[in-house]
PDB file of N, CA and C in Angstrom:
ATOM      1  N   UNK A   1     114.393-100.661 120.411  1.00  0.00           N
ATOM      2  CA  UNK A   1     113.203-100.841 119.607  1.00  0.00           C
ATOM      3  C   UNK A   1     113.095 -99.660 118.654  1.00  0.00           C
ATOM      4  N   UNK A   2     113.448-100.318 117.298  1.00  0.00           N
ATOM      5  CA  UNK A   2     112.832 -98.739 116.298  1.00  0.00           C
ATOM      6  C   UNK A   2     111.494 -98.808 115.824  1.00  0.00           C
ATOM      7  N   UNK A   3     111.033 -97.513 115.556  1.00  0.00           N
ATOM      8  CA  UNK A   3     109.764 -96.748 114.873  1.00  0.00           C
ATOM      9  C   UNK A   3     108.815 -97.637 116.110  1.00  0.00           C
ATOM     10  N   UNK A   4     108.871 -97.557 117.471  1.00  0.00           N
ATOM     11  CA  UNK A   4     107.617 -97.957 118.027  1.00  0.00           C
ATOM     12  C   UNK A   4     106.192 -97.277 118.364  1.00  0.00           C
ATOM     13  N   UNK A   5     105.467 -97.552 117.960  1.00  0.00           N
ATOM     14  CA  UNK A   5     104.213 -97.157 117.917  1.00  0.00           C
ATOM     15  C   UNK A   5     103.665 -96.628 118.952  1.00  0.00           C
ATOM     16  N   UNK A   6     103.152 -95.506 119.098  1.00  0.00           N
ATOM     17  CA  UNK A   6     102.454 -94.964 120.390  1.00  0.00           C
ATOM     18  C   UNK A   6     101.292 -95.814 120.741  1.00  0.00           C
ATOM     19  N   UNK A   7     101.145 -96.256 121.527  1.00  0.00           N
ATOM     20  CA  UNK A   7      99.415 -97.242 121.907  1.00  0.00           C
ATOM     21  C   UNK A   7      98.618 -96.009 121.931  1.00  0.00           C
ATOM     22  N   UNK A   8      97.505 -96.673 121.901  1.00  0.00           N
ATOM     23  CA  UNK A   8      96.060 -96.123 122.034  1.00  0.00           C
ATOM     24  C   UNK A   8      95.977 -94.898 123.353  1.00  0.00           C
ATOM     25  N   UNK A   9      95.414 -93.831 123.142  1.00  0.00           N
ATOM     26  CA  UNK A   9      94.863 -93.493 124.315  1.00  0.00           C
ATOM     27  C   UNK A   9      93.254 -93.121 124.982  1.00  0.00           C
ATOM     28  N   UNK A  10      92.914 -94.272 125.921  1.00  0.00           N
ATOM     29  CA  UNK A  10      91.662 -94.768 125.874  1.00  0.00           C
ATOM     30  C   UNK A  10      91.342 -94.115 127.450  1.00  0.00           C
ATOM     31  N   UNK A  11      89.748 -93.896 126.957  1.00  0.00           N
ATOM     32  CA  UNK A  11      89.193 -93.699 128.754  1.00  0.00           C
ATOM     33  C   UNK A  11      88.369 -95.341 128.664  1.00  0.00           C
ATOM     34  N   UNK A  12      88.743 -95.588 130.263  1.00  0.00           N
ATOM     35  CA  UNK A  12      88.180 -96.856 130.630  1.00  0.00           C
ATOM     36  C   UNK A  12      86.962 -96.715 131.723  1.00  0.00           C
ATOM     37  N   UNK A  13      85.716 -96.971 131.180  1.00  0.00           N
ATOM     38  CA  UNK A  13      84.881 -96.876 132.327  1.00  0.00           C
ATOM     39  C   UNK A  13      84.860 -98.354 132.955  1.00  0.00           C
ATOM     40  N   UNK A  14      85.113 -98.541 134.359  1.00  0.00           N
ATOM     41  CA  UNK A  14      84.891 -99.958 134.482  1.00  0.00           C
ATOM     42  C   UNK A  14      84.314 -99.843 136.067  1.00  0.00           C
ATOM     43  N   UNK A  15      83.796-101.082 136.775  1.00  0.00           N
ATOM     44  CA  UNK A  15      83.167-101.419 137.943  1.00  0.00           C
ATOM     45  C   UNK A  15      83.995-102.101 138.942  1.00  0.00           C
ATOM     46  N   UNK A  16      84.510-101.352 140.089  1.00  0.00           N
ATOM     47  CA  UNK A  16      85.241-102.312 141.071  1.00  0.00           C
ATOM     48  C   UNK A  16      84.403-102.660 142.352  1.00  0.00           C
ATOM     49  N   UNK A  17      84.907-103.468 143.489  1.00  0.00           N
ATOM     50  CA  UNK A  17      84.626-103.294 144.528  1.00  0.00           C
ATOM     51  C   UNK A  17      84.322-101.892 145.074  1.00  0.00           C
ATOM     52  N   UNK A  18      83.731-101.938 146.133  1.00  0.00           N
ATOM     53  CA  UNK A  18      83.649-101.076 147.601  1.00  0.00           C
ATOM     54  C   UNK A  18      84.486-101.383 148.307  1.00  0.00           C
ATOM     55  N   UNK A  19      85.151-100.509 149.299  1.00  0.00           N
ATOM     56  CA  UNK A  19      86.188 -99.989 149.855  1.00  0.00           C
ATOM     57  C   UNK A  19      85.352-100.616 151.269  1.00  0.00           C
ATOM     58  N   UNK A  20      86.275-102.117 151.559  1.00  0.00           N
ATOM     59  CA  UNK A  20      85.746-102.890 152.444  1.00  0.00           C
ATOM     60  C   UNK A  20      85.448-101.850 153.994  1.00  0.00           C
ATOM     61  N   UNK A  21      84.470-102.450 154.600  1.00  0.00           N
ATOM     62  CA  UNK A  21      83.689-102.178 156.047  1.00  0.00           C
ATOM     63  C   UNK A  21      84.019-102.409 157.493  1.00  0.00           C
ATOM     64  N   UNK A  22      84.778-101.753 157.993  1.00  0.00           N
ATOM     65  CA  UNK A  22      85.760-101.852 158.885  1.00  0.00           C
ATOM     66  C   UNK A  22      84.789-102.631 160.122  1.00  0.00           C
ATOM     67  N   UNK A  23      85.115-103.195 161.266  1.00  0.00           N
ATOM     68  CA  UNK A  23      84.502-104.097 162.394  1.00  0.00           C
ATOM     69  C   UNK A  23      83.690-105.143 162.094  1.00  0.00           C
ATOM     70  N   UNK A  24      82.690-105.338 163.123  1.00  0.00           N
ATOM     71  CA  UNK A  24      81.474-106.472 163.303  1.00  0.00           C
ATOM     72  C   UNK A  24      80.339-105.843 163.177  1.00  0.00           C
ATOM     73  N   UNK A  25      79.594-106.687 161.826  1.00  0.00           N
ATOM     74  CA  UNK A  25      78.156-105.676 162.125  1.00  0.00           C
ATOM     75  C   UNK A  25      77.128-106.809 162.157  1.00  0.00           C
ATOM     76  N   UNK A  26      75.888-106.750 162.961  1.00  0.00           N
ATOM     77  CA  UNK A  26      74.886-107.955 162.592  1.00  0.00           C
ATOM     78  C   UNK A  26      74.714-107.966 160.670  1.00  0.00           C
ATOM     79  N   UNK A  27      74.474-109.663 160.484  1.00  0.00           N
ATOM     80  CA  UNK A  27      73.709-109.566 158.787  1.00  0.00           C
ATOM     81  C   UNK A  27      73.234-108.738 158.928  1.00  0.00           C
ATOM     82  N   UNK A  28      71.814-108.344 159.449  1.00  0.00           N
ATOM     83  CA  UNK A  28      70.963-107.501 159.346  1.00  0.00           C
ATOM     84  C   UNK A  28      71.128-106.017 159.023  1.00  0.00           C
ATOM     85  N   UNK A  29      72.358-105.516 159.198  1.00  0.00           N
ATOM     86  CA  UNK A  29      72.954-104.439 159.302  1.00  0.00           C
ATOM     87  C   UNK A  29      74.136-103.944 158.301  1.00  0.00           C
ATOM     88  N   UNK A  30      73.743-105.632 157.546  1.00  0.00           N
ATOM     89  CA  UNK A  30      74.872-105.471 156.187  1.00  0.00           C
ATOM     90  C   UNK A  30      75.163-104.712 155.278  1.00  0.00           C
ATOM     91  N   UNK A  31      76.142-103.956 154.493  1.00  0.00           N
ATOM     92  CA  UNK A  31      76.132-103.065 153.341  1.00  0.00           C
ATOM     93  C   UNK A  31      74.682-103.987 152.011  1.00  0.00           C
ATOM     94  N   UNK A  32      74.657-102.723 151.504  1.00  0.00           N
ATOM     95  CA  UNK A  32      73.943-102.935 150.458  1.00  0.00           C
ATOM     96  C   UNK A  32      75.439-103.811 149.516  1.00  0.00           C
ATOM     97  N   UNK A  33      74.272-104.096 148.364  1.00  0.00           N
ATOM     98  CA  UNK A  33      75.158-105.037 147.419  1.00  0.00           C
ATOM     99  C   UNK A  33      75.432-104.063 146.288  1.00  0.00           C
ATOM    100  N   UNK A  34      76.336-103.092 146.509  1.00  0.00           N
ATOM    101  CA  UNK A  34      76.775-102.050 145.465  1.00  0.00           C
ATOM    102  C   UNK A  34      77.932-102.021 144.963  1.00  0.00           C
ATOM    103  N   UNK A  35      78.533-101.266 143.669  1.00  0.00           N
ATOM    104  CA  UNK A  35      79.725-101.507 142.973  1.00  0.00           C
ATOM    105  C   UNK A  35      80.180-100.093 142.832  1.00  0.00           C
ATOM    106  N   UNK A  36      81.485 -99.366 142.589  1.00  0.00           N
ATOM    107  CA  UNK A  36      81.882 -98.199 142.569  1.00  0.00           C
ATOM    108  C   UNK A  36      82.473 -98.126 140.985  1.00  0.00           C
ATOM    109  N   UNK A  37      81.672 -97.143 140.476  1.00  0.00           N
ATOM    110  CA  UNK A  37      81.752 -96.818 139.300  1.00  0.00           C
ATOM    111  C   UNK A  37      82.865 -96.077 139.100  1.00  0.00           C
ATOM    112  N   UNK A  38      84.367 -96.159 138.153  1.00  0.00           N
ATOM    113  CA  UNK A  38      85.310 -95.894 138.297  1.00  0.00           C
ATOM    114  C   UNK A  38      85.785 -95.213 136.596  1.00  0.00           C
ATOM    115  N   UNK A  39      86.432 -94.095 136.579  1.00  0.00           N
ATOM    116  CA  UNK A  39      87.332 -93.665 135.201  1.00  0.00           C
ATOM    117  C   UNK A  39      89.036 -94.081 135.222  1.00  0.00           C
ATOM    118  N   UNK A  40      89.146 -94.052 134.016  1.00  0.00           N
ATOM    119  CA  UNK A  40      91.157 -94.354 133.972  1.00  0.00           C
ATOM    120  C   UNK A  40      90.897 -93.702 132.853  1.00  0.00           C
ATOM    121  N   UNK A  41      92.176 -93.043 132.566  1.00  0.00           N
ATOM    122  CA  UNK A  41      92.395 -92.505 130.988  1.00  0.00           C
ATOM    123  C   UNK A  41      94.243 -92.851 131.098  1.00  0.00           C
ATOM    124  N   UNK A  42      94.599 -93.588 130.347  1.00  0.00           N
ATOM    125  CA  UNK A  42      95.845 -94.206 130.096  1.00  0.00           C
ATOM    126  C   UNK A  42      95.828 -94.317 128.413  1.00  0.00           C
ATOM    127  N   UNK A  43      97.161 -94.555 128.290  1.00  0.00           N
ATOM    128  CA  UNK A  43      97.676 -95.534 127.022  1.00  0.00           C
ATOM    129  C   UNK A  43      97.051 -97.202 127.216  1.00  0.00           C
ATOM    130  N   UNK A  44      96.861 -97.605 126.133  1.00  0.00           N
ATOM    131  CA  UNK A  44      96.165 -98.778 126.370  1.00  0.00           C
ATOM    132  C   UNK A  44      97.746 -99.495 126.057  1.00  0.00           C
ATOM    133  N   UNK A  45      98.320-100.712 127.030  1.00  0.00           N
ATOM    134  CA  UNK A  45      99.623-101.514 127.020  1.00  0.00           C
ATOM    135  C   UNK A  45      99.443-102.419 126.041  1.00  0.00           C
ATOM    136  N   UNK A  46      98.153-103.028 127.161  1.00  0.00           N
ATOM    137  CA  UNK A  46      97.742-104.881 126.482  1.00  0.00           C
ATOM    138  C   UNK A  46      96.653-104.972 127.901  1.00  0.00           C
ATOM    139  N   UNK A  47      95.550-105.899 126.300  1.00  0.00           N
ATOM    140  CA  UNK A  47      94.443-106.380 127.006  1.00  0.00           C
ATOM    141  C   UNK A  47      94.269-108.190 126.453  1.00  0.00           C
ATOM    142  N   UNK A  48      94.222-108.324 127.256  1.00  0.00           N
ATOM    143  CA  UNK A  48      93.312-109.760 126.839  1.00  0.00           C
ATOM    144  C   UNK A  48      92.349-110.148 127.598  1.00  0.00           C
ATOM    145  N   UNK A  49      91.498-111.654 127.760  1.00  0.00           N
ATOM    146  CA  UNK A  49      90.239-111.808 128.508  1.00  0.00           C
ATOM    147  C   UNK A  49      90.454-111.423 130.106  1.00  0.00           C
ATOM    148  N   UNK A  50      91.758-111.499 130.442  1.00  0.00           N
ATOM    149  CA  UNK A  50      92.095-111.593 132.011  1.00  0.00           C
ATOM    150  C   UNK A  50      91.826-110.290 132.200  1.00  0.00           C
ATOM    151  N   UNK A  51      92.736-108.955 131.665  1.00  0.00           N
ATOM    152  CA  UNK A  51      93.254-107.754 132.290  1.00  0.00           C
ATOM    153  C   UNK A  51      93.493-107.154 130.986  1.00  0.00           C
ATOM    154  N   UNK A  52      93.410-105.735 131.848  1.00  0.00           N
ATOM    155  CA  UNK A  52      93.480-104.888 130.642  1.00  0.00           C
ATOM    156  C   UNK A  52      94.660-103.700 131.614  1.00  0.00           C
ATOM    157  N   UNK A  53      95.927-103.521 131.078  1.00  0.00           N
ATOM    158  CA  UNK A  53      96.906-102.245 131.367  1.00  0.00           C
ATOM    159  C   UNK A  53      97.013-101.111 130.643  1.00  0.00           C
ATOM    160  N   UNK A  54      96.518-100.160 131.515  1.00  0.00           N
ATOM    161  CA  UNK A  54      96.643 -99.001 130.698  1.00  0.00           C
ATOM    162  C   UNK A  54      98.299 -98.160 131.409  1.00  0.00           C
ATOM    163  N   UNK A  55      98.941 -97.401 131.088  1.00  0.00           N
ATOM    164  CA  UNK A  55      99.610 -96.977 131.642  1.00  0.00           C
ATOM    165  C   UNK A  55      99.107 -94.989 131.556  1.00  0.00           C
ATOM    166  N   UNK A  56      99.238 -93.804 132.609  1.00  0.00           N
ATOM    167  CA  UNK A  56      98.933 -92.889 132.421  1.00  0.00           C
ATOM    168  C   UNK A  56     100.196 -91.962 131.758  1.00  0.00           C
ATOM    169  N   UNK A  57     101.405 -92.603 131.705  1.00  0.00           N
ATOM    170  CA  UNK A  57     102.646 -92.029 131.130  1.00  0.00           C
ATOM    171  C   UNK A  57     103.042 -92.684 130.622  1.00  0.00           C
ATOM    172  N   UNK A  58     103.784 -92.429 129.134  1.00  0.00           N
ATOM    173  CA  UNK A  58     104.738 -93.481 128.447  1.00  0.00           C
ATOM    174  C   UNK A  58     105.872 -91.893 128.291  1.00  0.00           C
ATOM    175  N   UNK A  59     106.740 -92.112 127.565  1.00  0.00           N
ATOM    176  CA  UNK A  59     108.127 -91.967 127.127  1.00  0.00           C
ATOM    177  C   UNK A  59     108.617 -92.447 126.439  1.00  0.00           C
ATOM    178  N   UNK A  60     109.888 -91.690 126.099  1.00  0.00           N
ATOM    179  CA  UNK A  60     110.764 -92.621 125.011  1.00  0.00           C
ATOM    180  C   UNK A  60     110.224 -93.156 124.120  1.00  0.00           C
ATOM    181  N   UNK A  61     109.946 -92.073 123.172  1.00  0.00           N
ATOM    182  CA  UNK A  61     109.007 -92.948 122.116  1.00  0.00           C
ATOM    183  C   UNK A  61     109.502 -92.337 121.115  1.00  0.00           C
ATOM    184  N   UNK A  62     110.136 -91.926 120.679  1.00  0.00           N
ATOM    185  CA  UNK A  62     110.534 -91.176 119.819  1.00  0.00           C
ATOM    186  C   UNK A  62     112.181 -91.367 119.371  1.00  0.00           C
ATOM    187  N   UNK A  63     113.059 -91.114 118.147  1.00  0.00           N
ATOM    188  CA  UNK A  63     114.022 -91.009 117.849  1.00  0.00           C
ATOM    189  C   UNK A  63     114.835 -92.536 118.101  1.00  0.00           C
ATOM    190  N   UNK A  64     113.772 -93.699 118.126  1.00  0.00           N
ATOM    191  CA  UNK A  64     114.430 -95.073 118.076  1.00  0.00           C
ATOM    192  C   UNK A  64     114.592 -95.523 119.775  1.00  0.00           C
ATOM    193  N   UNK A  65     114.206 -94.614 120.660  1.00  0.00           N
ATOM    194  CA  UNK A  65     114.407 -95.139 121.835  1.00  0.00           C
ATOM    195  C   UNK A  65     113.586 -96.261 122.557  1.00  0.00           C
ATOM    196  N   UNK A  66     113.856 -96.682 123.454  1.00  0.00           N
ATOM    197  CA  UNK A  66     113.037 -98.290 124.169  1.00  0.00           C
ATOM    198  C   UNK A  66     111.984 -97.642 125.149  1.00  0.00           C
ATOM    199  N   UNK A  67     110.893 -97.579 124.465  1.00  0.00           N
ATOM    200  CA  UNK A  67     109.418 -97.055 125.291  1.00  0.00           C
ATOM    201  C   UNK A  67     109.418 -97.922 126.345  1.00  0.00           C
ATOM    202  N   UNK A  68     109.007 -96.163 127.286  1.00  0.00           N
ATOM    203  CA  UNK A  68     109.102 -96.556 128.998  1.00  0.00           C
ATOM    204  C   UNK A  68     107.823 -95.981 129.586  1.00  0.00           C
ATOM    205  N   UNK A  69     107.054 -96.642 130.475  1.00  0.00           N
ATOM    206  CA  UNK A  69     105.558 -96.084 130.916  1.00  0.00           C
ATOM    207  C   UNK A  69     106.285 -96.084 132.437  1.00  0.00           C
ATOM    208  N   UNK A  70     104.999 -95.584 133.476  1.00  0.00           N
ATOM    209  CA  UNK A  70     104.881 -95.197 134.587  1.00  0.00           C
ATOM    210  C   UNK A  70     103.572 -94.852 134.853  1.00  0.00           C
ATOM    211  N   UNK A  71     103.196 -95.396 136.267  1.00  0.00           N
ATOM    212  CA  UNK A  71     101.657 -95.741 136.765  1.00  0.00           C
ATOM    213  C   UNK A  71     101.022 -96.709 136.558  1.00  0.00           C
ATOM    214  N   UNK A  72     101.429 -97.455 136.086  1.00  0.00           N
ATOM    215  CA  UNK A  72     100.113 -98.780 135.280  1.00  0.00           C
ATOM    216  C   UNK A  72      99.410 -99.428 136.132  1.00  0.00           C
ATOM    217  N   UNK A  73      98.245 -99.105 135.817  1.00  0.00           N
ATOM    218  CA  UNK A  73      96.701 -99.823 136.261  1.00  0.00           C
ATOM    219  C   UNK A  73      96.441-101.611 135.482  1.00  0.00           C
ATOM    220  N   UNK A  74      96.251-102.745 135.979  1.00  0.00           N
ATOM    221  CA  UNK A  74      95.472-103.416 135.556  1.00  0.00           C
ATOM    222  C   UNK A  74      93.914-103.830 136.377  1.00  0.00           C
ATOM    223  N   UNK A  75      93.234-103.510 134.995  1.00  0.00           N
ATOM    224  CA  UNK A  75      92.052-103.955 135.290  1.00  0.00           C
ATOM    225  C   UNK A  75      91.502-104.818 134.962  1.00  0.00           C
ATOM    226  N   UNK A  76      90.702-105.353 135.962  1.00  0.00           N
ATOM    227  CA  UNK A  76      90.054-106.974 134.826  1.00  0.00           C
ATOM    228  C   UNK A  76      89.152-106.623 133.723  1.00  0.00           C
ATOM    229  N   UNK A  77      89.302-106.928 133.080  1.00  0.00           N
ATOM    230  CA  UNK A  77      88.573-106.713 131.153  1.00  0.00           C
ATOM    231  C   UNK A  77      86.995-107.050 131.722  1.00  0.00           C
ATOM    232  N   UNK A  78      86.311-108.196 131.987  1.00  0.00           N
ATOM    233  CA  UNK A  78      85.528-108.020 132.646  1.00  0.00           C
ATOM    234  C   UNK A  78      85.113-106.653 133.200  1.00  0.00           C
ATOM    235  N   UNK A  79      85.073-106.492 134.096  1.00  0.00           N
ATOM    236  CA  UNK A  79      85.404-105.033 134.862  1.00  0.00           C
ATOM    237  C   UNK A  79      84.357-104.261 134.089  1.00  0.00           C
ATOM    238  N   UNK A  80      85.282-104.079 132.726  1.00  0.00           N
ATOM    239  CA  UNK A  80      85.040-102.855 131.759  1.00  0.00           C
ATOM    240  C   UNK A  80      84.100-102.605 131.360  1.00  0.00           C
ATOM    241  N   UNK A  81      83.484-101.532 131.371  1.00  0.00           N
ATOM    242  CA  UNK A  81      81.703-101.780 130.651  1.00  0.00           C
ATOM    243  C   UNK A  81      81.738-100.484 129.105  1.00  0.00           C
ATOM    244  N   UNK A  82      83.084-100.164 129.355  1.00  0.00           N
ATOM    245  CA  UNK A  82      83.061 -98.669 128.239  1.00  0.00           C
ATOM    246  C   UNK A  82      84.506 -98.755 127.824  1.00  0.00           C
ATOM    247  N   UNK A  83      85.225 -99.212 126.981  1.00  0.00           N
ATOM    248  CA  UNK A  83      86.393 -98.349 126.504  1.00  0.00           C
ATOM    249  C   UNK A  83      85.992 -97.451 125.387  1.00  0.00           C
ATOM    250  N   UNK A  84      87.143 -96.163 125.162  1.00  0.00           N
ATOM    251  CA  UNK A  84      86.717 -95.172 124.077  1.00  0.00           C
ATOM    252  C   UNK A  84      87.948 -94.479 123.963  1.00  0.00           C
ATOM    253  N   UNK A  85      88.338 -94.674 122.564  1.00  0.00           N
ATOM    254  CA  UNK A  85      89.369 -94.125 122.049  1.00  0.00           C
ATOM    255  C   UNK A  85      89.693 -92.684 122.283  1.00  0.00           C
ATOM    256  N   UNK A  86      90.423 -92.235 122.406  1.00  0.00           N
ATOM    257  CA  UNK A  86      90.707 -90.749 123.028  1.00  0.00           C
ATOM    258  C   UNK A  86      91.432 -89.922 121.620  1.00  0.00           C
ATOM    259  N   UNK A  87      90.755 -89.244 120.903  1.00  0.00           N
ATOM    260  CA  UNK A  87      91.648 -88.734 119.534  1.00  0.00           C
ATOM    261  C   UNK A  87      91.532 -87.177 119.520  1.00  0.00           C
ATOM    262  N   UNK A  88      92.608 -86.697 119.338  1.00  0.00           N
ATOM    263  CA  UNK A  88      93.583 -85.174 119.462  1.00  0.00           C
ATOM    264  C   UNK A  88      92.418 -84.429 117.969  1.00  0.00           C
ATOM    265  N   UNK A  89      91.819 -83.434 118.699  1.00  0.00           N
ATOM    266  CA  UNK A  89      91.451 -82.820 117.847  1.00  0.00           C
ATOM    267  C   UNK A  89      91.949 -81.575 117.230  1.00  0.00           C
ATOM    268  N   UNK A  90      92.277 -81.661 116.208  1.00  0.00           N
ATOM    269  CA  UNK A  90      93.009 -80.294 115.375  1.00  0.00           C
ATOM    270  C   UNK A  90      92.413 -78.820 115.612  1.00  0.00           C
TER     271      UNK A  90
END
């Protein structure tokens, strides 16, 4: 792949599950109905309505070589309640 483009680098605020509740508990004794507020700061891959991949490493991006990431997160786009461009200040 020549002259490939560096993607975006975005912080993602988004909402996942809770970190399921181990045994038997009465209803009565049920977790609250809460969500865990979560950060990513990656390269943005590709998003569409499903998912959104950020990767936290790319490579090979330079001198005509075939860009290579490592770590990649997908999150459901849904999910997301904040993306924000991440730009290098001089």
């Amino acid at each position: 792949m020549t002259n490939a483009r560096k993607p975006k680098l975005v912080l993602a605020e988004w909402l996942d599950s809770a970190q399921p509740i181990p045994g038997w508990r009465f209803l009565a004794d049920a977790p609250k109905p809460e969500v865990v507020r979560c950060y990513s700061v990656g390269w943005l891959i590709a998003m569409n309505k499903r998912a959104t991949v950020l990767a936290p490493n790319i490579g090979n991006m330079e001198n005509g070589g075939s860009p290579q990431g490592s770590g990649f997160i997908r999150i459901p786009t849904l999910s997301i309640t904040r993306l924000v461009e991440l730009v290098e200040n001089d």
